[in-house]
C-alpha atoms as a PDB file:
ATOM      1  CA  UNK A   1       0.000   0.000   0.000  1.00  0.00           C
ATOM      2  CA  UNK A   2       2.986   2.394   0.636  1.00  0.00           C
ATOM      3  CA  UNK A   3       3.878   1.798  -3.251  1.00  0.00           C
ATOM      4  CA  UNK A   4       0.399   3.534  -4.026  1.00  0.00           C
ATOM      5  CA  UNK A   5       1.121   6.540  -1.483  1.00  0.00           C
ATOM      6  CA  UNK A   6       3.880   7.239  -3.226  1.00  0.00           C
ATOM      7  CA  UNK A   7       2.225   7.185  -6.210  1.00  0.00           C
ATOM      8  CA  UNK A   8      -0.697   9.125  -5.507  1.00  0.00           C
ATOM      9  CA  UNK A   9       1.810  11.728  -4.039  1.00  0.00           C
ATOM     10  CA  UNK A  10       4.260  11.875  -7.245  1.00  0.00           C
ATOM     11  CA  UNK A  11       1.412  12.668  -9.345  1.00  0.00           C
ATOM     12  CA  UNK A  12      -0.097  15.392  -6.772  1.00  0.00           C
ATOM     13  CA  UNK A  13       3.610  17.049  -6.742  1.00  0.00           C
ATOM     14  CA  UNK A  14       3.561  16.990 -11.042  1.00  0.00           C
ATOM     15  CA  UNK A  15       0.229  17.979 -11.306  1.00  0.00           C
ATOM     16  CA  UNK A  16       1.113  21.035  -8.860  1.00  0.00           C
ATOM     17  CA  UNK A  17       4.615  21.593 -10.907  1.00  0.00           C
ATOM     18  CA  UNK A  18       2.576  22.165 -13.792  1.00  0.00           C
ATOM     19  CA  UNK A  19       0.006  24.336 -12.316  1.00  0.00           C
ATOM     20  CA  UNK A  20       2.759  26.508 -11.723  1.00  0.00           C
ATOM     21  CA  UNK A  21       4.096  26.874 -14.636  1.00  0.00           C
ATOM     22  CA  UNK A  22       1.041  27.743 -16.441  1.00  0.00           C
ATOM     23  CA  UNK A  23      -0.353  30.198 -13.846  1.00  0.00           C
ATOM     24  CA  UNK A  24       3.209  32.365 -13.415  1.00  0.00           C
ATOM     25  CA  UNK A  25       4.704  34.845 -14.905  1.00  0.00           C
ATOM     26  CA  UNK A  26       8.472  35.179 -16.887  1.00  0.00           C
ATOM     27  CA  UNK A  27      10.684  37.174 -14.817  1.00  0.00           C
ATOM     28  CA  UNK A  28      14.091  38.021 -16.573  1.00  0.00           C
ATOM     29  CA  UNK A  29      16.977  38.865 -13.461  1.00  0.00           C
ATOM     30  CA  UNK A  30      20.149  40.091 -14.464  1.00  0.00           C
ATOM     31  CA  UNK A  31      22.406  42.011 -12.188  1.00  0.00           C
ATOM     32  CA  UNK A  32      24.418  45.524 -13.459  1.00  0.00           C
ATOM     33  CA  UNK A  33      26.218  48.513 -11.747  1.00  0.00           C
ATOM     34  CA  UNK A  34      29.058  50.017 -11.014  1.00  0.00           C
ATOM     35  CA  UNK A  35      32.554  48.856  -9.686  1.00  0.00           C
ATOM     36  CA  UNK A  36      31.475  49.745  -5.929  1.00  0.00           C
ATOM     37  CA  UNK A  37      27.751  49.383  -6.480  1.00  0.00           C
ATOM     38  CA  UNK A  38      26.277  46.210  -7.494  1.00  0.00           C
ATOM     39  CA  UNK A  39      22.430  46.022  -8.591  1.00  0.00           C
ATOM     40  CA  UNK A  40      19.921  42.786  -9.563  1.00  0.00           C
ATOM     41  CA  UNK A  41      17.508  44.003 -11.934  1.00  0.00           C
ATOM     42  CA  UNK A  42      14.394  42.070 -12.206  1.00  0.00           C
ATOM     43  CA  UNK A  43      12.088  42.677 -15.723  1.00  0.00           C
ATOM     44  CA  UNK A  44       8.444  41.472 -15.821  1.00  0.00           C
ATOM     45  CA  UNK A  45       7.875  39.884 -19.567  1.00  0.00           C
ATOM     46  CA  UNK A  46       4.391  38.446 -18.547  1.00  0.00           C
ATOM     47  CA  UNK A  47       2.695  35.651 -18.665  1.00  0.00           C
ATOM     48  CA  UNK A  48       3.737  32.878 -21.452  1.00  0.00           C
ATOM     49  CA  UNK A  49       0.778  32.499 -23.610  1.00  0.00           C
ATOM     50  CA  UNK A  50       1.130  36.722 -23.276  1.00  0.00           C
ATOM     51  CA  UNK A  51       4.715  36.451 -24.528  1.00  0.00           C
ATOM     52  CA  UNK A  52       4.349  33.905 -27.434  1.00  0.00           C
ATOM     53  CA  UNK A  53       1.345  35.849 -29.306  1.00  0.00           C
ATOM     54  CA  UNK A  54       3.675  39.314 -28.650  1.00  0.00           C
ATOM     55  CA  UNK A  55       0.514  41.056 -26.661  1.00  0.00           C
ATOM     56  CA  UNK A  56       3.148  41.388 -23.488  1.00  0.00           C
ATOM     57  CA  UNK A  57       5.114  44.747 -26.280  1.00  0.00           C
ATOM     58  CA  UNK A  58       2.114  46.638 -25.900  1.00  0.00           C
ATOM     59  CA  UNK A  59       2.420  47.202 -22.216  1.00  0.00           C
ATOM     60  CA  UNK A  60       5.794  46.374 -21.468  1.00  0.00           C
ATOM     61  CA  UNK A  61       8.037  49.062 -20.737  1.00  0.00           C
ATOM     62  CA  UNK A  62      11.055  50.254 -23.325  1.00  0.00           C
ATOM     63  CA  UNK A  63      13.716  48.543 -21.588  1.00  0.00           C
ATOM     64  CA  UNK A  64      12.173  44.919 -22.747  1.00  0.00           C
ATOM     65  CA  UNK A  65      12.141  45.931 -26.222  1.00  0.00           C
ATOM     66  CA  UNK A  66      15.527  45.261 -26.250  1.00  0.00           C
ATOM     67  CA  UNK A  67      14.736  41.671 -23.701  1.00  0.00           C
ATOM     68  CA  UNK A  68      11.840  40.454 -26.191  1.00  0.00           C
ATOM     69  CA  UNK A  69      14.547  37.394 -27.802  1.00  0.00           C
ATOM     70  CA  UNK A  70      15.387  36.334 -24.108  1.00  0.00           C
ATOM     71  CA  UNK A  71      11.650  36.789 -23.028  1.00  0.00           C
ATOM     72  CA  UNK A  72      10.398  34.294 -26.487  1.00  0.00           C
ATOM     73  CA  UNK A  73      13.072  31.994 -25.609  1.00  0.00           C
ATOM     74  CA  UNK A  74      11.940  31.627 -21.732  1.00  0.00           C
ATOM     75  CA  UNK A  75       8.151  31.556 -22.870  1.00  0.00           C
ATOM     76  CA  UNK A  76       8.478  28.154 -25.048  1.00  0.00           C
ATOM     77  CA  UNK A  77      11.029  27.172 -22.206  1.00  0.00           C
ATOM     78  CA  UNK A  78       7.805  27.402 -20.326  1.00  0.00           C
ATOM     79  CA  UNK A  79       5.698  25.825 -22.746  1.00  0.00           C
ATOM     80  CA  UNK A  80       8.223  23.010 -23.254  1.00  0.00           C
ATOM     81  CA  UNK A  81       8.576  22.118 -19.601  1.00  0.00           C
ATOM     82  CA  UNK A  82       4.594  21.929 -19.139  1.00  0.00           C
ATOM     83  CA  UNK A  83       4.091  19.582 -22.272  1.00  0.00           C
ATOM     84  CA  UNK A  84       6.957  17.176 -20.808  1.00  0.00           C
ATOM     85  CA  UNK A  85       5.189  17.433 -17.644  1.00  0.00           C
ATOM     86  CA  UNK A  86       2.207  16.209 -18.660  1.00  0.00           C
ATOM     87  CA  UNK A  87       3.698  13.543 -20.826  1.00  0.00           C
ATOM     88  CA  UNK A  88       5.483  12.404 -17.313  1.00  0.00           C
ATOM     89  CA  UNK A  89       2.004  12.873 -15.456  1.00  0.00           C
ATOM     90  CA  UNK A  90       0.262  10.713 -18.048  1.00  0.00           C
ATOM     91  CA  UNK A  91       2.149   7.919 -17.682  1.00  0.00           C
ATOM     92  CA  UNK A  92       2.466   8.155 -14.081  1.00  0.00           C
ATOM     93  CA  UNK A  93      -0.990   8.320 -13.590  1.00  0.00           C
ATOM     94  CA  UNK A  94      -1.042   5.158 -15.847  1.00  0.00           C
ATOM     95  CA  UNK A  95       1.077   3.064 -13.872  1.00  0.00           C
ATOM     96  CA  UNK A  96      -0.894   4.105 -10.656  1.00  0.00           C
ATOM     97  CA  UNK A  97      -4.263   3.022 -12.156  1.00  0.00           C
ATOM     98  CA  UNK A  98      -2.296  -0.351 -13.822  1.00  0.00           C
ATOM     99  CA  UNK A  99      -0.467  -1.204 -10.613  1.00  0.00           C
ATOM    100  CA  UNK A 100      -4.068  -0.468  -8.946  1.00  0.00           C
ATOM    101  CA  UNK A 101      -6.060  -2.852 -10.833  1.00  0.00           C
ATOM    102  CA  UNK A 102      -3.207  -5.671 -10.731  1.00  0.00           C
ATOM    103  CA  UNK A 103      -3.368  -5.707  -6.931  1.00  0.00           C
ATOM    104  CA  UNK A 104      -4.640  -8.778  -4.749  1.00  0.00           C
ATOM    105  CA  UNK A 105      -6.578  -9.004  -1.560  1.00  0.00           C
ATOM    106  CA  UNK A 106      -4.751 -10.665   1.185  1.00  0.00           C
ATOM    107  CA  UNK A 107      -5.192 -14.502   1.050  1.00  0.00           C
ATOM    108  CA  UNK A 108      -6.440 -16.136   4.454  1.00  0.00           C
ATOM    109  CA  UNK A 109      -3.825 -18.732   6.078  1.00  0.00           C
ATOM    110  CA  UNK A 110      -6.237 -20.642   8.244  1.00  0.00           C
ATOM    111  CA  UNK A 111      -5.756 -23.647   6.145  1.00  0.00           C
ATOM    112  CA  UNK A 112      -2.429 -23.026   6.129  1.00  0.00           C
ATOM    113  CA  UNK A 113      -2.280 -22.621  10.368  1.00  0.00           C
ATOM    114  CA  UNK A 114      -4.496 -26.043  10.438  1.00  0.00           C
ATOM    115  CA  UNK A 115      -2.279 -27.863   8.740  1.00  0.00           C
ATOM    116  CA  UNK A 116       0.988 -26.319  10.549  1.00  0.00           C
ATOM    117  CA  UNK A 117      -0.861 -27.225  13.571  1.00  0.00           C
ATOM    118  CA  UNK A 118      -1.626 -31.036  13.099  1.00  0.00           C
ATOM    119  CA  UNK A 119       1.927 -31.427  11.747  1.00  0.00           C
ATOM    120  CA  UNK A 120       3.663 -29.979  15.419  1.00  0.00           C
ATOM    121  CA  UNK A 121       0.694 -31.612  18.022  1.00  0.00           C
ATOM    122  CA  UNK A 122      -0.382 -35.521  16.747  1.00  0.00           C
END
């Protein structure tokens, strides 16, 4: 039964993986300064379906213009990792509902108890 926990959890963890991916957005963090001041920058390109049909231009400020290559390339990133995702979910799932239907109940051992008991008392 601890094989089916297991399971059941592994697909609960991809399932949530992939809910995340879908539901947040592409951040681009680089860092840039001076020699005694040092500075992480963090860009908002949007969300990925956004980013892929170019809608994220219209709001985004001038600085991503420049970012809009990186911001592509991290959007089908995105969309990559989800389809793989649920590849791996689908066949996890699979095996769970396999490895569910191939299990067997317990068999009883009273016969099995009988007989160990008339072999040790005659």
């Amino acid at each position: 039964m601890k094989k089916f926990k297991y399971l059941i959890v592994t697909n609960l963890t991809i399932f949530l993986f992939i809910m995340y991916n879908i539901f947040s957005k592409i951040y681009i963090e680089f860092n840039g300064g001076t020699i005694n001041f040092l500075r992480t920058y963090k860009v908002e390109c949007g969300y990925a379906n956004s980013v892929l049909d170019n809608t994220y231009l219209e709001t985004a400020s001038k600085n991503l213009s420049m970012l809009s290559d990186l911001c592509m390339n991290l959007a089908r990133l995105r969309v990559l990792n989800i389809v793989l995702l649920s590849i791996l979910l689908l066949s996890t799932s699979l095996y769970t509902y396999i490895s569910y239907k191939k299990i067997e109940a317990f068999k009883p051992i009273d016969d099995l108890l009988r007989i160990l008991k008339k072999r040790n008392y005659p």
